[in-house]
Protein backbone atom coordinates (compact mmCIF):
# COMPACT_ATOMS: atom_id res chain seq x y z
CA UNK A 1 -17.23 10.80 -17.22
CA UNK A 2 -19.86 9.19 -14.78
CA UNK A 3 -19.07 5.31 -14.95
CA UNK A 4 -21.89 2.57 -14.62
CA UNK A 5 -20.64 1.88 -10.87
CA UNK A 6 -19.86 4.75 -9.14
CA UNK A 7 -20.84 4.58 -5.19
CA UNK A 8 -18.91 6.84 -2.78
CA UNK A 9 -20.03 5.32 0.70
CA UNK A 10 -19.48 5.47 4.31
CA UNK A 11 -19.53 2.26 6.01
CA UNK A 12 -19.37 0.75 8.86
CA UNK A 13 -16.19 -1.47 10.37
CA UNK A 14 -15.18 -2.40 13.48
CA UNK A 15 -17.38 0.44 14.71
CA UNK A 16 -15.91 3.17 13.12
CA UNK A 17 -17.46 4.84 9.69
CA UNK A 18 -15.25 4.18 7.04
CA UNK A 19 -15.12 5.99 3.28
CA UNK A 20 -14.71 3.88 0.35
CA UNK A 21 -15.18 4.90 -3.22
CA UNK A 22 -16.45 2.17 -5.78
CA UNK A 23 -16.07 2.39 -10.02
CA UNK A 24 -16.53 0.17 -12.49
CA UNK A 25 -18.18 -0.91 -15.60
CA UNK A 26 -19.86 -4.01 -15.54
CA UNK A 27 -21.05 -6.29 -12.45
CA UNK A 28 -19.46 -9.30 -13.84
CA UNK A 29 -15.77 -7.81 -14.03
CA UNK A 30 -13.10 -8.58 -11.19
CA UNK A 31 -13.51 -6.04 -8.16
CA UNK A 32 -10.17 -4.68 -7.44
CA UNK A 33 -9.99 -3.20 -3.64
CA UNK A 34 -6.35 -1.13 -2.96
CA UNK A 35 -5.13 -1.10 -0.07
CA UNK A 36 -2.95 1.79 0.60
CA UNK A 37 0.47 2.65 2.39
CA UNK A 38 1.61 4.58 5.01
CA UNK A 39 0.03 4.04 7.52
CA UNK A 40 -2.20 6.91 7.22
CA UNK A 41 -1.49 8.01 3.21
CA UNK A 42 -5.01 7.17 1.08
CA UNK A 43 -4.95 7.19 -2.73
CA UNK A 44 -8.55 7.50 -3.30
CA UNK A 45 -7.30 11.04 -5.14
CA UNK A 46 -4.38 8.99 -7.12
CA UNK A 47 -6.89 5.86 -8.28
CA UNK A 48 -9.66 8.61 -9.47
CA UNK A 49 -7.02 10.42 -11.21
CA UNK A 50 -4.77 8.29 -12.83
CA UNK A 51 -6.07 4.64 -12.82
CA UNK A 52 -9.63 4.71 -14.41
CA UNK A 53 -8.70 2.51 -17.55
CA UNK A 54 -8.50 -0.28 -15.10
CA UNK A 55 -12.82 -0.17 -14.64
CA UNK A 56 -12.32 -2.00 -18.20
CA UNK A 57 -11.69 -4.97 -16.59
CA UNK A 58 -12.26 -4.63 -12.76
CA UNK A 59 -14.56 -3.09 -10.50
CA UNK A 60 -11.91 -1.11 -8.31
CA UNK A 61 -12.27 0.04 -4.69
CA UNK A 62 -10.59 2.07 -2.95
CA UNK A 63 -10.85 2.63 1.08
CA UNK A 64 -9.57 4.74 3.27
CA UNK A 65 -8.56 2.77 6.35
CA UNK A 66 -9.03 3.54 9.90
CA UNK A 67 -7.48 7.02 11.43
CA UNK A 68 -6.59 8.86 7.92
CA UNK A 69 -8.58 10.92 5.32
CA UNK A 70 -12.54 10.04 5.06
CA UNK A 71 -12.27 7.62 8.27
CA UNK A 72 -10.32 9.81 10.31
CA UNK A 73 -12.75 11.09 12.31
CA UNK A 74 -14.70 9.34 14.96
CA UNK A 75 -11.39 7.18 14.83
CA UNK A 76 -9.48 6.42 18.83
CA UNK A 77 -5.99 6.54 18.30
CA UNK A 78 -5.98 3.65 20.66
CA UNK A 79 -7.99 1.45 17.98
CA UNK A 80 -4.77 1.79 15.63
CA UNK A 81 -3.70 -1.83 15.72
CA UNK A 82 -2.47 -3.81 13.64
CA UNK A 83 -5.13 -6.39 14.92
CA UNK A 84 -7.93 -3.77 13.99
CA UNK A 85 -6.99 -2.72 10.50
CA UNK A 86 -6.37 -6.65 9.61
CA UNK A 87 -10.46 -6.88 11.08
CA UNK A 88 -11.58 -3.71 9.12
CA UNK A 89 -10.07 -5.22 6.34
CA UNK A 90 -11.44 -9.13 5.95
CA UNK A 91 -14.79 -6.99 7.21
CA UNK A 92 -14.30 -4.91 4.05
CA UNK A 93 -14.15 -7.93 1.93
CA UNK A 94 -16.76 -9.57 3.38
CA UNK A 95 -19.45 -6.56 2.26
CA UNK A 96 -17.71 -6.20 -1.17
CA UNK A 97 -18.82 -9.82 -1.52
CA UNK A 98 -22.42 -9.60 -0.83
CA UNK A 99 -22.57 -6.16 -2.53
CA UNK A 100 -20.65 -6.84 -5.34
CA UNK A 101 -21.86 -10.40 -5.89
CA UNK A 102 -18.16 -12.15 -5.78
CA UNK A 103 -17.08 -15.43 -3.86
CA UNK A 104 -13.58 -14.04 -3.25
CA UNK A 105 -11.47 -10.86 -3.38
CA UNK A 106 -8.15 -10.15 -5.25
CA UNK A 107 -5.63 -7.57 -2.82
CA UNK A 108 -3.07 -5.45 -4.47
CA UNK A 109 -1.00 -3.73 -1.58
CA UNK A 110 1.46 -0.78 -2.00
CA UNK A 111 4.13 -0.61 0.90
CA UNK A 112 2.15 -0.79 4.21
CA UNK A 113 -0.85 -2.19 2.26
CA UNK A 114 1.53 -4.98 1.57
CA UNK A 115 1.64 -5.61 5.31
CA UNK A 116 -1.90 -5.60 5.90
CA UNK A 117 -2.12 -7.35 2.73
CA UNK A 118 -0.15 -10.19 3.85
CA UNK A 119 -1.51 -11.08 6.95
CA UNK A 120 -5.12 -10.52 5.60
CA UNK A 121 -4.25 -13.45 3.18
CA UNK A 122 -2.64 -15.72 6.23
CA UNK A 123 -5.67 -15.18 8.19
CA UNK A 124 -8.08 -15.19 5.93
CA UNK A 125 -7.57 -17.22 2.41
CA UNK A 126 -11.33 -17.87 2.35
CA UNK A 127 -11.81 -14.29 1.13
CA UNK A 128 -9.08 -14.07 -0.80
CA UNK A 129 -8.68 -14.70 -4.50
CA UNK A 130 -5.05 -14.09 -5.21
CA UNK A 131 -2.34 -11.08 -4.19
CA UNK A 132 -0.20 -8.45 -5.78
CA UNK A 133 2.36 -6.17 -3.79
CA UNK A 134 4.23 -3.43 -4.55
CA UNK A 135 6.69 -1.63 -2.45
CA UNK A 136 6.65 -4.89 -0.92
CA UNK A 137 7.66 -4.83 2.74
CA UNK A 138 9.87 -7.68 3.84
CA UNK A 139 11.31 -7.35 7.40
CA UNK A 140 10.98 -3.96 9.33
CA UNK A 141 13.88 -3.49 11.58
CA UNK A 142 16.45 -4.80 8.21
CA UNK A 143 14.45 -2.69 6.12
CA UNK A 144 15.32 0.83 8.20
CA UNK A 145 18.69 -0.40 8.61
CA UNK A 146 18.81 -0.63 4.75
CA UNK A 147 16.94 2.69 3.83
CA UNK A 148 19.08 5.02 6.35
CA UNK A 149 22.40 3.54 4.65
CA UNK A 150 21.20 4.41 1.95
CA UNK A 151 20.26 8.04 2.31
CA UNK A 152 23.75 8.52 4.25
CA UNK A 153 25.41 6.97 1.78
CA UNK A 154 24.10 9.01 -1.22
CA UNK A 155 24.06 12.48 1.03
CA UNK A 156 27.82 11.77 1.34
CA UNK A 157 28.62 11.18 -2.26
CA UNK A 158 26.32 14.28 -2.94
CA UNK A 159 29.00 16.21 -0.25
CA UNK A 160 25.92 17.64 1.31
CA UNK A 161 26.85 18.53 4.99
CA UNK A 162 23.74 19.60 5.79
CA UNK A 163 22.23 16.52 5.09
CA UNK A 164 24.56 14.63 6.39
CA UNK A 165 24.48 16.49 9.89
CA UNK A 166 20.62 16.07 9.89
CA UNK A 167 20.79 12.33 9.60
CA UNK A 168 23.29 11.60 11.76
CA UNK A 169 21.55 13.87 14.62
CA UNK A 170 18.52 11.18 13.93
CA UNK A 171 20.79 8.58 13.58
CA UNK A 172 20.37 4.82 12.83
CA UNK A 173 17.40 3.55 13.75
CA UNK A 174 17.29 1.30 16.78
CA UNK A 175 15.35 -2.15 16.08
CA UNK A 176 13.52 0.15 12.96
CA UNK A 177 12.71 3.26 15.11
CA UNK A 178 13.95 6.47 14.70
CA UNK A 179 14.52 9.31 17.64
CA UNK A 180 11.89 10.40 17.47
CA UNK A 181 9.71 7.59 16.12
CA UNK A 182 7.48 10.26 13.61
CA UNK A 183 9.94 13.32 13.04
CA UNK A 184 12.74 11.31 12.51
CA UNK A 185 10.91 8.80 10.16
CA UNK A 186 9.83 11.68 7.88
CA UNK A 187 13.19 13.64 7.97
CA UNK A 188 14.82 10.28 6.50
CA UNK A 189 12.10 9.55 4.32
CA UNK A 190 12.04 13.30 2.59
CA UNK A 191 15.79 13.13 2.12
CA UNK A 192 15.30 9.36 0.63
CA UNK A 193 13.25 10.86 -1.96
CA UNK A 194 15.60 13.85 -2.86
CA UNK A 195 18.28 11.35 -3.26
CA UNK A 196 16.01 8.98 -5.76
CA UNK A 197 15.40 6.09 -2.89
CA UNK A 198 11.73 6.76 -3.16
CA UNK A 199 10.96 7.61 -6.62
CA UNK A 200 13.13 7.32 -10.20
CA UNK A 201 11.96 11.31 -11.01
CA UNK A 202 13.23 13.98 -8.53
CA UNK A 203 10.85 16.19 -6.48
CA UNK A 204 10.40 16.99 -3.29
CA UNK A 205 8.01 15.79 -0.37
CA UNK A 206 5.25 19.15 -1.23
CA UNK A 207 4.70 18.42 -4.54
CA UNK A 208 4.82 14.53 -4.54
CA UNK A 209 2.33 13.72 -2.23
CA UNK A 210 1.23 16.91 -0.64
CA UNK A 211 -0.21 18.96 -3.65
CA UNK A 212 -2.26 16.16 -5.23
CA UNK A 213 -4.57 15.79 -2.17
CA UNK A 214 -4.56 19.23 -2.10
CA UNK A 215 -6.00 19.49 -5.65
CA UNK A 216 -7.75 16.45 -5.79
CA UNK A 217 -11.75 16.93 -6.34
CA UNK A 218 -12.47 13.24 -5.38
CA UNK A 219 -11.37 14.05 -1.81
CA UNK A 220 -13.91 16.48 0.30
CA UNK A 221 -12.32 19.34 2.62
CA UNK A 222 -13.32 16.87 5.71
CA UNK A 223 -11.20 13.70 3.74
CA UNK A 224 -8.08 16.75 3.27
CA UNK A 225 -8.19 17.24 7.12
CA UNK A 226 -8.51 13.94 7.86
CA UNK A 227 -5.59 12.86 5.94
CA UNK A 228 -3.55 16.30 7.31
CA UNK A 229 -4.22 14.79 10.87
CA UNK A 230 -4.52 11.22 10.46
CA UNK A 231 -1.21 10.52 9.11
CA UNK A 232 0.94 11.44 12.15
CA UNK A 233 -1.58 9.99 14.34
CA UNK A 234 -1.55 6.44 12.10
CA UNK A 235 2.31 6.62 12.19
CA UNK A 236 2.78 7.39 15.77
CA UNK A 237 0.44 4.70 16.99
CA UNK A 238 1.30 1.57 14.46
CA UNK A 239 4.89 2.01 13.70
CA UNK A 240 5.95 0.52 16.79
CA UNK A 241 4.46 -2.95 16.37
CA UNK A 242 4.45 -3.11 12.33
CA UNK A 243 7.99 -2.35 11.61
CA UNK A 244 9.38 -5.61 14.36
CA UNK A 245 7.67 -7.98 11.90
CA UNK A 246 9.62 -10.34 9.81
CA UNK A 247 7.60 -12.02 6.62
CA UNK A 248 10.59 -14.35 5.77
CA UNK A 249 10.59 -15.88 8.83
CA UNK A 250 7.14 -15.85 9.97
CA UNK A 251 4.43 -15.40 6.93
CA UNK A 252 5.38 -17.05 3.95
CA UNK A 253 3.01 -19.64 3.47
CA UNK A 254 -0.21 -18.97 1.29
CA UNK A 255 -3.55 -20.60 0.13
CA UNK A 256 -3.72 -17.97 -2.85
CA UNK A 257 -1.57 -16.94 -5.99
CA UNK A 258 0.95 -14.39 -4.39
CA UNK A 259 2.80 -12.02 -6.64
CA UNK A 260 5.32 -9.14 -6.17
CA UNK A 261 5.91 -6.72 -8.50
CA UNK A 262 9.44 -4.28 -7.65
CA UNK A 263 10.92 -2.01 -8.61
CA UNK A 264 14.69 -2.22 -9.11
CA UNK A 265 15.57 1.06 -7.52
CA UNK A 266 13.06 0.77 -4.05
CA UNK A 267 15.45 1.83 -1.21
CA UNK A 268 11.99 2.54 0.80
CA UNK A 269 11.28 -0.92 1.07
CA UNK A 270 14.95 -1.96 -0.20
CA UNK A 271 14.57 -4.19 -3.45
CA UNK A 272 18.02 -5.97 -2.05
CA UNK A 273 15.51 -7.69 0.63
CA UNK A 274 13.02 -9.31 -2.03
CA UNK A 275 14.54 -12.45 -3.43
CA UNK A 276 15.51 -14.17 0.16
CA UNK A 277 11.41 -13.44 0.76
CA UNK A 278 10.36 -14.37 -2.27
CA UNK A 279 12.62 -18.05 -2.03
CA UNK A 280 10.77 -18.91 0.86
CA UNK A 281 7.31 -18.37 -0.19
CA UNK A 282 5.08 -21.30 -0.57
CA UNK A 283 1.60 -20.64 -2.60
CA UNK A 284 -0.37 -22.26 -5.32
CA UNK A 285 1.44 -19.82 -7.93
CA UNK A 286 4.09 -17.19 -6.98
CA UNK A 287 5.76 -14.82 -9.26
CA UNK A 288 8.34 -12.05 -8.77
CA UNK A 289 8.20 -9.29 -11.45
CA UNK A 290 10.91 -6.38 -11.76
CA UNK A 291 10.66 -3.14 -12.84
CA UNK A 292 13.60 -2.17 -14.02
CA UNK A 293 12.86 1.83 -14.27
CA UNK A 294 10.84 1.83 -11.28
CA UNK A 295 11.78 2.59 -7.26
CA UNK A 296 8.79 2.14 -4.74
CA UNK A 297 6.27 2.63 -6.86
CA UNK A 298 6.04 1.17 -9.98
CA UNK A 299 2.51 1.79 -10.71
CA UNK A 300 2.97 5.39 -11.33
CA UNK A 301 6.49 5.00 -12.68
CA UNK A 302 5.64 2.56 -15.14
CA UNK A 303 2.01 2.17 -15.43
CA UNK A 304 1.35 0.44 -18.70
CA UNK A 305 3.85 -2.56 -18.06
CA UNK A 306 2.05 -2.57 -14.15
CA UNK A 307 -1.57 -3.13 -16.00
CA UNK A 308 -0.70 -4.84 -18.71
CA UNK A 309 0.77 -7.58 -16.02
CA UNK A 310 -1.63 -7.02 -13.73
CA UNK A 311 -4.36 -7.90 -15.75
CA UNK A 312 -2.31 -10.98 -16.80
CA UNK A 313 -2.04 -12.19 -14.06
CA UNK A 314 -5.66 -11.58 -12.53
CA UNK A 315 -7.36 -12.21 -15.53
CA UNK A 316 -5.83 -15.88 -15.84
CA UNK A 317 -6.70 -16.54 -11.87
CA UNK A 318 -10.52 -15.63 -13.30
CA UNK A 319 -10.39 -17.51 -16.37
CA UNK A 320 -8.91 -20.58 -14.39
CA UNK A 321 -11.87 -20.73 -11.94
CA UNK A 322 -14.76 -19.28 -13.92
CA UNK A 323 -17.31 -20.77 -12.29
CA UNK A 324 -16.62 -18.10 -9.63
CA UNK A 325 -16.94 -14.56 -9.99
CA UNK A 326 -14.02 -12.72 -7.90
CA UNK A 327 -13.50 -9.33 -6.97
CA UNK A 328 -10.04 -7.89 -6.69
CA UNK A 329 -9.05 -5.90 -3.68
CA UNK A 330 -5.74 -3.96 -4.03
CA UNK A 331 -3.34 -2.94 -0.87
């Protein structure tokens, strides 16, 4: 079904064409901008797929950021900063505002977007209506300490030499890097999600996030490649520098409403690391939301209780400054 809003565009920021895809269904609503994880995974095929029913109250966006999928190309590896994507990002809001008509934007981030999310409200509140994070990432280096324990642990319970064998040969990562920095992440990450870290439902690595961009009609062939390429290339460049930072010490004070929503079970971003985080935070209205059924990503695992409370939450940020018509961008 064609919705009144629906622009698919290539724009420009920082210098490099970026895709973005645009749906809603009326001009006054909240614009919602995601802002995805990885680095390097987009969800442009996920949000056309599975999150539509939010264009009843938002206008949603969804982006592609620098080096992965529809902004992949024309992309130098050597422009993967941390600096950069925080600078595509407030330039991103800063065209959804004049486009879209809004004062602010609202951010939801999922696991790296939370990242980018976080320092995109430090550094720039003025375009910034409130925050939501899921798969919230606390500290990096305590965070792959965490995760690999994890896996380890449950491989050994599971009596499963093979995997077992496989992680120590990685080993533990050294101040949150793994030997070597991309292979080894992804070995530990696949055998996170066979032993439930990841996600509550069991499946494997193919046919959790590989076969729906394969399928997916909202991305083009070019976006598939892009995404096929982009991710190791986002991973090997960023992961360095983004997984030494440490939010609990260092970015915890906010000009906006800041709001985490976690699942119980996350052992990708380790739901053990939350509350210290969340104790610290300073913000005109901060609220920490569990989902009890949920691992690192509890807006597929348990939509309608993410949306309801997303909504609430948005929706009374809107209401409580209605002379100003905000746009929500999601991480």
């Amino acid at each position: 079904m064609k919705l009144p809003i629906d622009r698919k565009e290539r724009i420009v920021l920082g210098g490099v064409k970026q895709t973005i895809h645009i749906w809603g269904t009326k001009p006054e609503n909240p614009v919602v901008l995601f802002l995805h994880g990885g680095p390097g995974v987009p969800n442009r095929h996920g949000m056309a797929k599975n999150h539509m029913d939010l264009t009843d109250d938002f206008t949603i966006v969804a982006w592609d950021q620098r080096g992965t999928g529809g902004s992949y190309f024309g992309c130098d590896p050597e422009s993967l900063t941390l600096e950069q994507l925080i600078s595509d990002c407030a330039d991103l809001l800063k065209y959804l505002c004049k486009t879209l008509g809004k004062e602010k934007i609202f951010l939801l981030g999922a696991s790296w977007g939370t990242e980018l999310g976080t320092f995109v409200c430090r550094e720039h509140p003025e375009l910034v209506a409130g925050y939501i994070g899921y798969g919230q990432v606390v500290n990096g280096i305590e965070n792959e300490a965490v995760s690999y324990a994890y896996t380890l642990e449950q491989a050994k319970k599971a009596g499963n030499a093979e995997d077992i064998a496989e992680l120590e040969t990685i080993g533990p990562p050294v101040e949150g890097q793994y030997k070597p920095v991309f292979e080894g992440l992804m070995a530990q990450r696949r055998l996170l999600k066979k032993y439930g870290g990841h996600s509550v439902k069991s499946g494997g690595y193919f046919s959790g996030t590989v076969l729906p961009i394969l399928k997916s009609s909202e991305l083009s062939i070019r976006d598939k490649i892009g995404t096929a390429k982009g991710y190791k290339v986002c991973l090997k460049n960023m992961w360095p520098t983004i997984v030494k930072y440490d939010f609990t010490a260092d970015c915890h004070t906010f000009e906006m409403p800041y709001y985490i929503f976690k699942g119980r079970k996350d052992q990708n971003t380790p739901a053990s690391l939350i509350q210290t985080f969340y104790d610290v935070i300073e913000a005109p209205d901060k609220d920490l939301v569990w989902f009890e059924n949920s691992a690192h990503g509890p807006m597929g695992e348990e939509p309608e209780k993410f949306k309801k409370l997303m909504r609430e939450k948005i929706l009374k940020i809107a209401r409580r400054v209605s002379k100003l018509d905000f746009t929500f961008a999601v991480i």
